[in-house]
Each structure stands twice: as structure tokens, then as C-alpha cells.
PDB file of N, CA and C in Angstrom:
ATOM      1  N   UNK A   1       1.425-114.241 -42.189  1.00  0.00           N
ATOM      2  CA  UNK A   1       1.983-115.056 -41.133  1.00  0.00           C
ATOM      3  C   UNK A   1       3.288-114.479 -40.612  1.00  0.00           C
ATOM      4  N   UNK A   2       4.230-113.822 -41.490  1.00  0.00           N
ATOM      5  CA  UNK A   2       5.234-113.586 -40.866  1.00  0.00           C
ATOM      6  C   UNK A   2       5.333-112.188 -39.923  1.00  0.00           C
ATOM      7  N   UNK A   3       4.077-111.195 -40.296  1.00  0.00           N
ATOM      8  CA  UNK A   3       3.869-110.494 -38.998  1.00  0.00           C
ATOM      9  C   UNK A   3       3.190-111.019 -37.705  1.00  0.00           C
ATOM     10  N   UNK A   4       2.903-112.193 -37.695  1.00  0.00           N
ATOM     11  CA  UNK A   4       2.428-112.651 -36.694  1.00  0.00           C
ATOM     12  C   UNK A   4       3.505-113.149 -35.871  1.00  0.00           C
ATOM     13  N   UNK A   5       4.701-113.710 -36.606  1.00  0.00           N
ATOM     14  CA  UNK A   5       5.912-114.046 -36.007  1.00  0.00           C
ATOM     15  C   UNK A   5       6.225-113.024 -35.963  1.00  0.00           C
ATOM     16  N   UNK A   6       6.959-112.145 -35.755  1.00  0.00           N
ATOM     17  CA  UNK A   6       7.435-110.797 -35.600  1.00  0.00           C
ATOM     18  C   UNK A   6       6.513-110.394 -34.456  1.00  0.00           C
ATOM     19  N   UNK A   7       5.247-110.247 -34.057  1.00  0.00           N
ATOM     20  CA  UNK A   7       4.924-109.555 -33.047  1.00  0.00           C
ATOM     21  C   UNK A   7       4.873-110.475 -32.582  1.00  0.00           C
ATOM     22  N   UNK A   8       5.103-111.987 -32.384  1.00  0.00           N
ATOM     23  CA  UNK A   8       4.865-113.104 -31.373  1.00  0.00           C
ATOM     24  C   UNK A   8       7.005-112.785 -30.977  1.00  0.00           C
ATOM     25  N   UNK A   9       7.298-112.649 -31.620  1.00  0.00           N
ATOM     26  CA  UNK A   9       9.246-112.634 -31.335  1.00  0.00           C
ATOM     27  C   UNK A   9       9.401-111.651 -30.088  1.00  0.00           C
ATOM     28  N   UNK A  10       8.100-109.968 -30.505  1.00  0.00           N
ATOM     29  CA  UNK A  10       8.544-108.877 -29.730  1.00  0.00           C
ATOM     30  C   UNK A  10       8.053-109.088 -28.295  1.00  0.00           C
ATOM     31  N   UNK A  11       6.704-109.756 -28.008  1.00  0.00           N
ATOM     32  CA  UNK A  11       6.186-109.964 -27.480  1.00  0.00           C
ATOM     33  C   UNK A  11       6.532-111.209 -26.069  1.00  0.00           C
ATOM     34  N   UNK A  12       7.532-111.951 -27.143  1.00  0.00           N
ATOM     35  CA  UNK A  12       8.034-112.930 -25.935  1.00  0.00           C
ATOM     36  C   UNK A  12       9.511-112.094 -25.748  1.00  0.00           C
ATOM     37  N   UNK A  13       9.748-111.171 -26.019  1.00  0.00           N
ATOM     38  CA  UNK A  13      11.133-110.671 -25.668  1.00  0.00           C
ATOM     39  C   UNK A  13      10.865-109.780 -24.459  1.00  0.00           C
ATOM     40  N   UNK A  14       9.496-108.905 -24.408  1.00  0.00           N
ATOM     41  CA  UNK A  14       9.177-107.683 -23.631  1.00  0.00           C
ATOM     42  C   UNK A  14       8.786-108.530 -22.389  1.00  0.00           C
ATOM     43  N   UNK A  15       8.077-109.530 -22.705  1.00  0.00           N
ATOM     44  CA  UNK A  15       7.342-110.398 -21.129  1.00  0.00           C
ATOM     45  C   UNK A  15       8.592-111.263 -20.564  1.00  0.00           C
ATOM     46  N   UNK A  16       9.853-111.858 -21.397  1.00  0.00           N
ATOM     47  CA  UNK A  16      10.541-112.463 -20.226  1.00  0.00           C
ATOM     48  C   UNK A  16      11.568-110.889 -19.636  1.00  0.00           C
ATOM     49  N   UNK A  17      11.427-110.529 -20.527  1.00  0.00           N
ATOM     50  CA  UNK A  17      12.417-108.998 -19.287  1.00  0.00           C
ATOM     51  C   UNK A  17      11.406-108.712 -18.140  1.00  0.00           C
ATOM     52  N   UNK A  18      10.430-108.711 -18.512  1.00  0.00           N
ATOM     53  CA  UNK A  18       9.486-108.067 -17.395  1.00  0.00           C
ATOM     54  C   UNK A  18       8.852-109.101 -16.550  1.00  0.00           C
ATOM     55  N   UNK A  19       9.328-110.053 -16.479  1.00  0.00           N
ATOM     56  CA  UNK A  19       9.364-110.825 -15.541  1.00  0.00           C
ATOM     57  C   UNK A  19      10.695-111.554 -14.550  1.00  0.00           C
ATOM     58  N   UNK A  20      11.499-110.874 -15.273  1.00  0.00           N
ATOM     59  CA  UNK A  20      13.064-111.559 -14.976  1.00  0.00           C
ATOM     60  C   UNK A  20      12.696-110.648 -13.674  1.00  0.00           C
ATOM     61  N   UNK A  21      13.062-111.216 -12.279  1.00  0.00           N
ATOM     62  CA  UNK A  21      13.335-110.528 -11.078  1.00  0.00           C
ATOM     63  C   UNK A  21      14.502-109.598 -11.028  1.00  0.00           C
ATOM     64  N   UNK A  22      14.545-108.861 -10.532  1.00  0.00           N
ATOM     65  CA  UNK A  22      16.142-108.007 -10.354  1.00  0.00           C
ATOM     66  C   UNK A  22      16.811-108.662  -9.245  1.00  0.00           C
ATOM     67  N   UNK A  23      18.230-108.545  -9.291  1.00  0.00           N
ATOM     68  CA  UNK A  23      19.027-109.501  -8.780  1.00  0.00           C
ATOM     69  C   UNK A  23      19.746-107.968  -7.431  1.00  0.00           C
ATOM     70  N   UNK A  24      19.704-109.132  -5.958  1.00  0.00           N
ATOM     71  CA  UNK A  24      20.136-108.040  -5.289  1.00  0.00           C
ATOM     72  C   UNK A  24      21.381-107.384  -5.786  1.00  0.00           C
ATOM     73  N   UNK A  25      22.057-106.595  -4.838  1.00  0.00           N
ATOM     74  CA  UNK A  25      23.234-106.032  -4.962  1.00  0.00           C
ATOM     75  C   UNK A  25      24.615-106.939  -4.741  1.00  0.00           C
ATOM     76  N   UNK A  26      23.723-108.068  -3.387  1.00  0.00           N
ATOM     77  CA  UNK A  26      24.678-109.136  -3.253  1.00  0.00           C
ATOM     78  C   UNK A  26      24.885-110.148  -3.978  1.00  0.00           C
ATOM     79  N   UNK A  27      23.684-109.914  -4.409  1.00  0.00           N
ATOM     80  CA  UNK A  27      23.651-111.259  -5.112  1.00  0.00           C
ATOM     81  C   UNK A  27      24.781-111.334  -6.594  1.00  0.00           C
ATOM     82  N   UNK A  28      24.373-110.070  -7.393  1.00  0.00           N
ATOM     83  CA  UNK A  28      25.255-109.989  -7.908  1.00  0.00           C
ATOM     84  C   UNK A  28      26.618-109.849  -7.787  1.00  0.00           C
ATOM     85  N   UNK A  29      27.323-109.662  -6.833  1.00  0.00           N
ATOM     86  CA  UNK A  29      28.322-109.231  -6.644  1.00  0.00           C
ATOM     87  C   UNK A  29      29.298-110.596  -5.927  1.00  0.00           C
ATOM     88  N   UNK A  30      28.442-111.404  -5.112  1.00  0.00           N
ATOM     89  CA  UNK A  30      29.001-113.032  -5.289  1.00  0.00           C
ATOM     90  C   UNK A  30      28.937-113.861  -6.868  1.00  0.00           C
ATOM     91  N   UNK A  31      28.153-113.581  -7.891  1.00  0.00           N
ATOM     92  CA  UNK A  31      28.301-114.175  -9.005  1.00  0.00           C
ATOM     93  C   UNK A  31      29.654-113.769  -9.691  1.00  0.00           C
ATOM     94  N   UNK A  32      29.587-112.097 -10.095  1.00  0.00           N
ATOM     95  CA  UNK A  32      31.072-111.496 -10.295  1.00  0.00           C
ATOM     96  C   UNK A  32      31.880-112.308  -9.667  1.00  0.00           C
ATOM     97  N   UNK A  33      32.281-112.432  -8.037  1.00  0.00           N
ATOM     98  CA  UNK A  33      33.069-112.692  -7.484  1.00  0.00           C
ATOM     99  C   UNK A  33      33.809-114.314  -8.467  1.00  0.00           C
ATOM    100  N   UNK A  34      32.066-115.380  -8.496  1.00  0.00           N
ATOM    101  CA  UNK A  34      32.984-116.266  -8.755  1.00  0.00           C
ATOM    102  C   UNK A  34      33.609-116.314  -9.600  1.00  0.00           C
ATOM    103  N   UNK A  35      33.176-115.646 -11.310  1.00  0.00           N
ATOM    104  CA  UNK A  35      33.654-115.389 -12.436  1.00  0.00           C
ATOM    105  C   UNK A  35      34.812-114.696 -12.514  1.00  0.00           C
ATOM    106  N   UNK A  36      35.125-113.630 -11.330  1.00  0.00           N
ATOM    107  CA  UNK A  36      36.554-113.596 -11.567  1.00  0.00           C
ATOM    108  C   UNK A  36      37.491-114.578 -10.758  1.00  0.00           C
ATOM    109  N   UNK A  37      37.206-115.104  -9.360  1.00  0.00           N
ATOM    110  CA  UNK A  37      37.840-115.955  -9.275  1.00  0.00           C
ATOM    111  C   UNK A  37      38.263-116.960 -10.235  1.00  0.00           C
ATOM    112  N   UNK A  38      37.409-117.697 -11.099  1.00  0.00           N
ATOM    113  CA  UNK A  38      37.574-118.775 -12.099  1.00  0.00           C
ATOM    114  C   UNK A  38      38.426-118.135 -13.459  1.00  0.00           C
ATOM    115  N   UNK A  39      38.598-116.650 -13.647  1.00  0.00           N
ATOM    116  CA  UNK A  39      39.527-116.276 -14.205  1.00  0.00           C
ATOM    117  C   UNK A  39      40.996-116.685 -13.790  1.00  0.00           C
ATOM    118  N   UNK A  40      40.980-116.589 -12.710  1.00  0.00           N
ATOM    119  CA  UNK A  40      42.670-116.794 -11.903  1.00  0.00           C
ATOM    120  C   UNK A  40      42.938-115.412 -11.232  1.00  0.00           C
ATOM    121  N   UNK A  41      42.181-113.896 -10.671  1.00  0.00           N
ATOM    122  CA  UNK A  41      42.406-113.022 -10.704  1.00  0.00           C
ATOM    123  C   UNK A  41      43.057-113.325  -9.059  1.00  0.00           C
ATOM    124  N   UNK A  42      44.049-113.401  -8.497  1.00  0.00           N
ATOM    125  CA  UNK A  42      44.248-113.311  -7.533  1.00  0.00           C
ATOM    126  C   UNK A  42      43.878-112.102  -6.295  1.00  0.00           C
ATOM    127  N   UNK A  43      44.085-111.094  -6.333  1.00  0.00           N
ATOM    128  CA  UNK A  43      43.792-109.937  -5.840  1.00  0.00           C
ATOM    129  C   UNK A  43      43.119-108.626  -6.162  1.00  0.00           C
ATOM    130  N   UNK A  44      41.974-108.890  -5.488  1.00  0.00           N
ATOM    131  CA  UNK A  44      41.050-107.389  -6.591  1.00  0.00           C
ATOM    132  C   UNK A  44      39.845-106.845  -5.301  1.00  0.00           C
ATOM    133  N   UNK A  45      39.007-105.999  -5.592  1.00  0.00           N
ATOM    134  CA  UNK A  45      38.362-105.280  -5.100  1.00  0.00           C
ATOM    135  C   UNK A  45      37.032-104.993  -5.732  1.00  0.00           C
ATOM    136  N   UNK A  46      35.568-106.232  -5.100  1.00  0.00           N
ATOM    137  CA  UNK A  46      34.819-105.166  -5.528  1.00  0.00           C
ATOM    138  C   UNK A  46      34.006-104.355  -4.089  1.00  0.00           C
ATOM    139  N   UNK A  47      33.096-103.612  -4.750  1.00  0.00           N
ATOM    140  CA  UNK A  47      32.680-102.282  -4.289  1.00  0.00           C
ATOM    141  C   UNK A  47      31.033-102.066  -4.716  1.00  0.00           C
ATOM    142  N   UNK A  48      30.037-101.854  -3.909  1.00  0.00           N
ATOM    143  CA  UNK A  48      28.737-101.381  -4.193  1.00  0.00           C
ATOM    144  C   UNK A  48      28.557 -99.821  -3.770  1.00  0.00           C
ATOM    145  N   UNK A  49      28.401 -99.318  -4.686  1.00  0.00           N
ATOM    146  CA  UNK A  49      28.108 -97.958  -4.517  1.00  0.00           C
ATOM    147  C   UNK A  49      26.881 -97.353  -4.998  1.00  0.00           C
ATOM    148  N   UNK A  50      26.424 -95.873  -4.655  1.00  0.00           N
ATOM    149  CA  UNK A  50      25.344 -95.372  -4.993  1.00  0.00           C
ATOM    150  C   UNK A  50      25.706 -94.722  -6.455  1.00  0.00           C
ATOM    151  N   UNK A  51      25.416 -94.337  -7.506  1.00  0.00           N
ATOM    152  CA  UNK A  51      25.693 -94.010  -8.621  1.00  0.00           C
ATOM    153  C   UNK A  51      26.448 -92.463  -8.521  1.00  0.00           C
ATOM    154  N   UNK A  52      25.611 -91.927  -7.264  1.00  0.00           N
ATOM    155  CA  UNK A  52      26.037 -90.649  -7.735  1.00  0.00           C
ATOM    156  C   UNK A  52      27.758 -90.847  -6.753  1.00  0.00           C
ATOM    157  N   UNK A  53      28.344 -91.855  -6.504  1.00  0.00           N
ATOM    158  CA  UNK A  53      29.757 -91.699  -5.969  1.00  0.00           C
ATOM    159  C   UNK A  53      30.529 -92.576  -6.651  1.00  0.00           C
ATOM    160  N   UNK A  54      30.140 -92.485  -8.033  1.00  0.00           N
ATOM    161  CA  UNK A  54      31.122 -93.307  -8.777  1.00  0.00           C
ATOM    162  C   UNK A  54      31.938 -92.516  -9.804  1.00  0.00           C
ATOM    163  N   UNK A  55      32.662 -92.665  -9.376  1.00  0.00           N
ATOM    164  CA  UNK A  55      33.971 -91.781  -9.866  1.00  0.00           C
ATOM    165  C   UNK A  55      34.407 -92.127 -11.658  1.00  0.00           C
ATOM    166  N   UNK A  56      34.689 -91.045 -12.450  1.00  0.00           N
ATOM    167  CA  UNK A  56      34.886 -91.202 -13.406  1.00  0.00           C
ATOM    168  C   UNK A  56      36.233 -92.206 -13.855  1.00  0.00           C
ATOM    169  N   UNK A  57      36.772 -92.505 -13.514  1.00  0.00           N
ATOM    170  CA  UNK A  57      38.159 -93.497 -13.877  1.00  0.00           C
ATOM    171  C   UNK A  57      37.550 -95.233 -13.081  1.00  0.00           C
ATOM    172  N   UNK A  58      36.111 -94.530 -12.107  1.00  0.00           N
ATOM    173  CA  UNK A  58      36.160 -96.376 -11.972  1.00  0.00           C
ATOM    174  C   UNK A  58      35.497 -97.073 -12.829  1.00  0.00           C
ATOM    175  N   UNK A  59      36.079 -98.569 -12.681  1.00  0.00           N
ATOM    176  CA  UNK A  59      35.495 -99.904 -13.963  1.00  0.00           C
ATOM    177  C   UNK A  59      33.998 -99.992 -13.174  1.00  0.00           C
ATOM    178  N   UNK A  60      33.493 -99.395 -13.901  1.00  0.00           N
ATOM    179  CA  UNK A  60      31.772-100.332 -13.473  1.00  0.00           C
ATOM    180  C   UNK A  60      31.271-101.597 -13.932  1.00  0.00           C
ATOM    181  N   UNK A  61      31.305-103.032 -13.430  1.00  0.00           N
ATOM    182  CA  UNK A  61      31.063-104.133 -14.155  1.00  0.00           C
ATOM    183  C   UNK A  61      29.920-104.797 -13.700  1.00  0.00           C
ATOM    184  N   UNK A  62      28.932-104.206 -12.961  1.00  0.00           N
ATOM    185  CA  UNK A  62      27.744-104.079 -12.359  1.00  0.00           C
ATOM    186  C   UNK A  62      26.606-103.453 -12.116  1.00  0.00           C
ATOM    187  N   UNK A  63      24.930-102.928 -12.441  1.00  0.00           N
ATOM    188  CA  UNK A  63      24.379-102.425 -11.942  1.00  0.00           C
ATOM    189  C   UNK A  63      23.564-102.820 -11.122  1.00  0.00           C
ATOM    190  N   UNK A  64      22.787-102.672  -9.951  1.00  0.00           N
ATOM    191  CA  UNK A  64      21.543-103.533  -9.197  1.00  0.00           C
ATOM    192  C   UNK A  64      21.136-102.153  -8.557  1.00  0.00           C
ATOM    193  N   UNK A  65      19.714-102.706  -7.994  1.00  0.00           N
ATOM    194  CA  UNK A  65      19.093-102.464  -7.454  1.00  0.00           C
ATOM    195  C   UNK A  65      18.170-101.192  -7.775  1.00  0.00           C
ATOM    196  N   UNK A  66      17.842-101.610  -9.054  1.00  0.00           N
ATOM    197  CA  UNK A  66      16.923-101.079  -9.586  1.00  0.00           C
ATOM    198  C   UNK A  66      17.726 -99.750 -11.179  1.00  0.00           C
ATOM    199  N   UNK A  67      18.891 -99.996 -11.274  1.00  0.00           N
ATOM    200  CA  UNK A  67      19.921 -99.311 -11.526  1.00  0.00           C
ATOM    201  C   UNK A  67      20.351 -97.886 -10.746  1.00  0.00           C
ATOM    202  N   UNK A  68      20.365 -98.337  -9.360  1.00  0.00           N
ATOM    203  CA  UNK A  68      20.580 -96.831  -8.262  1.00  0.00           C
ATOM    204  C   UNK A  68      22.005 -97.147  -7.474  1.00  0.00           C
ATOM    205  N   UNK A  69      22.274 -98.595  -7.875  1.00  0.00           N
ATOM    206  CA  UNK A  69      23.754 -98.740  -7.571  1.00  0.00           C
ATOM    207  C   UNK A  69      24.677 -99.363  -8.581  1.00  0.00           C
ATOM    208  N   UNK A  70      26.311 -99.197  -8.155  1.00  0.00           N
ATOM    209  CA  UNK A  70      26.684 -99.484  -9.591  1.00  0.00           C
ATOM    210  C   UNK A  70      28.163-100.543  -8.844  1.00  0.00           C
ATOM    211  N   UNK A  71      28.545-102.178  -9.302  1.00  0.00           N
ATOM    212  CA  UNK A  71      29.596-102.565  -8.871  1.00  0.00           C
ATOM    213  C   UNK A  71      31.117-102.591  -9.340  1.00  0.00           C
ATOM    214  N   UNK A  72      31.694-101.956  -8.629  1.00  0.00           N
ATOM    215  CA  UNK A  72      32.682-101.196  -9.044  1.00  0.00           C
ATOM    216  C   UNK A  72      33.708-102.031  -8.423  1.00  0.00           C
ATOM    217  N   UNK A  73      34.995-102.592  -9.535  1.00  0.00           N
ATOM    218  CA  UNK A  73      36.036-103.894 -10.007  1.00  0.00           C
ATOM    219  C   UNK A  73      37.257-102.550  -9.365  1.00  0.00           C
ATOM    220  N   UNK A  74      38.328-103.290  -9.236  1.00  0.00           N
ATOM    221  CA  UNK A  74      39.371-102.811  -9.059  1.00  0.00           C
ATOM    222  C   UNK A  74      40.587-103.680  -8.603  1.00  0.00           C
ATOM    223  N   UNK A  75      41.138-104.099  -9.381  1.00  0.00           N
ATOM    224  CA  UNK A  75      42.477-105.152  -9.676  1.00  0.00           C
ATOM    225  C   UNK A  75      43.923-104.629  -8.178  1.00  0.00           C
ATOM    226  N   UNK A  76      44.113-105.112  -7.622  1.00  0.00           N
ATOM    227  CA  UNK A  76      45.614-105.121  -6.543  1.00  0.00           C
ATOM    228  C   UNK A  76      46.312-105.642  -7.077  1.00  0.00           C
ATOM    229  N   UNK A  77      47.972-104.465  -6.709  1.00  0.00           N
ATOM    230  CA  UNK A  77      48.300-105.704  -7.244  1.00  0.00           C
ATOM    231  C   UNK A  77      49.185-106.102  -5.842  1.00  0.00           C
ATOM    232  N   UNK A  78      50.465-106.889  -5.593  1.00  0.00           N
ATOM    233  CA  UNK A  78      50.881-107.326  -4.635  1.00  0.00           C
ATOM    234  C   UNK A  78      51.074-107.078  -3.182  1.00  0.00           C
ATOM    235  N   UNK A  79      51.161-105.651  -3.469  1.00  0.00           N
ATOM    236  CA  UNK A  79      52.030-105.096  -2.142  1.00  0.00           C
ATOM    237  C   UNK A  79      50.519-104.332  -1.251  1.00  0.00           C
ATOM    238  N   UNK A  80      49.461-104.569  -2.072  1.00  0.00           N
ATOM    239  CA  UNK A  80      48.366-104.104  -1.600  1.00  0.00           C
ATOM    240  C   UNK A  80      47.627-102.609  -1.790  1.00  0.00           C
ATOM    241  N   UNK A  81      48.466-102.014  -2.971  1.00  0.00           N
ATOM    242  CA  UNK A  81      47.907-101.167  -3.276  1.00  0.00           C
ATOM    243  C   UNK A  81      47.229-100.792  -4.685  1.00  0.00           C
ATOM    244  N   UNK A  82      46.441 -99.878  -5.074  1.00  0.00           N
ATOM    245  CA  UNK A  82      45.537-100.753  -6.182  1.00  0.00           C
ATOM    246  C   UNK A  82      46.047 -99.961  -7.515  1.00  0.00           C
ATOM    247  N   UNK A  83      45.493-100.639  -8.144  1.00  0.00           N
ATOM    248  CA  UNK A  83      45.857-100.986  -9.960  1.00  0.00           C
ATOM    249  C   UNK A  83      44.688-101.056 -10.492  1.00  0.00           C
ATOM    250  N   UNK A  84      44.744 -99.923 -11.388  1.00  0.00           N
ATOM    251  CA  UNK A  84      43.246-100.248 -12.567  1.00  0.00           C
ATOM    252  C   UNK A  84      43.931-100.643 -14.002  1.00  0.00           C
TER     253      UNK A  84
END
């Protein structure tokens, strides 16, 4: 019985991924938005990019669209110029 649980565990793990829809680029990137708003982050920057223009020093806190883009965070601070 307990390999039957075990391949019934793997089995419901592989079918809800493979059914989970992928989430647009926007879509994700208004969810981020609200989660950092509800942090308190006053001033920040995000960014959808293609993978291959993501620069080694940027925060990636996003992938979509199939993982061919990546959303890329970047903190301001007052005077309008940016801060990682």
C-alpha cells in the first residue's frame, strides 16, 4: 500500500503542474506589483525583458512566458535615480 501512495503523491504532483496555465508576462508583473506595494516599497522599477538582455547585476524576481522572459525589480531611490 505504501507504494501505491507514493506513486498516487508523484502522480498528483506531475498532473497539477501540467495543468497549472502559465501566467502572462502582465499578469505577473501586476501581482509583483501588488506584493511590493503592500510591502511599503515606495519607488521601484519593474521591467519585462527577453532573457538574453538581462544583465548580470540585475534582480530577476520573475519568469513568464514560457521561461523566454525574465521580470526584472529595481529599487529608486528619491531623487530618481536607481539603487539595487
Amino acid at each position: 500500500m505504501k507504494g501505491w501512495t507514493a506513486v498516487m503523491l508523484v502522480l498528483g504532483v506531475m498532473s497539477s503542474s501540467a495543468w497549472a496555465a502559465p501566467k502572462s508576462c502582465e499578469e505577473l508583473k501586476q501581482e509583483i506589483e501588488v506584493k511590493i506595494q503592500a510591502a511599503g516599497v515606495g519607488s521601484y522599477t519593474l521591467e519585462i525583458v527577453p532573457n538574453e538582455e538581462v544583465e548580470d547585476d540585475a534582480m530577476v524576481i520573475g519568469t513568464c512566458d514560457g521561461g523566454s522572459r525574465k521580470v526584472i525589480y529595481q529599487r529608486n531611490d528619491l531623487t530618481g535615480s536607481r539603487m539595487m
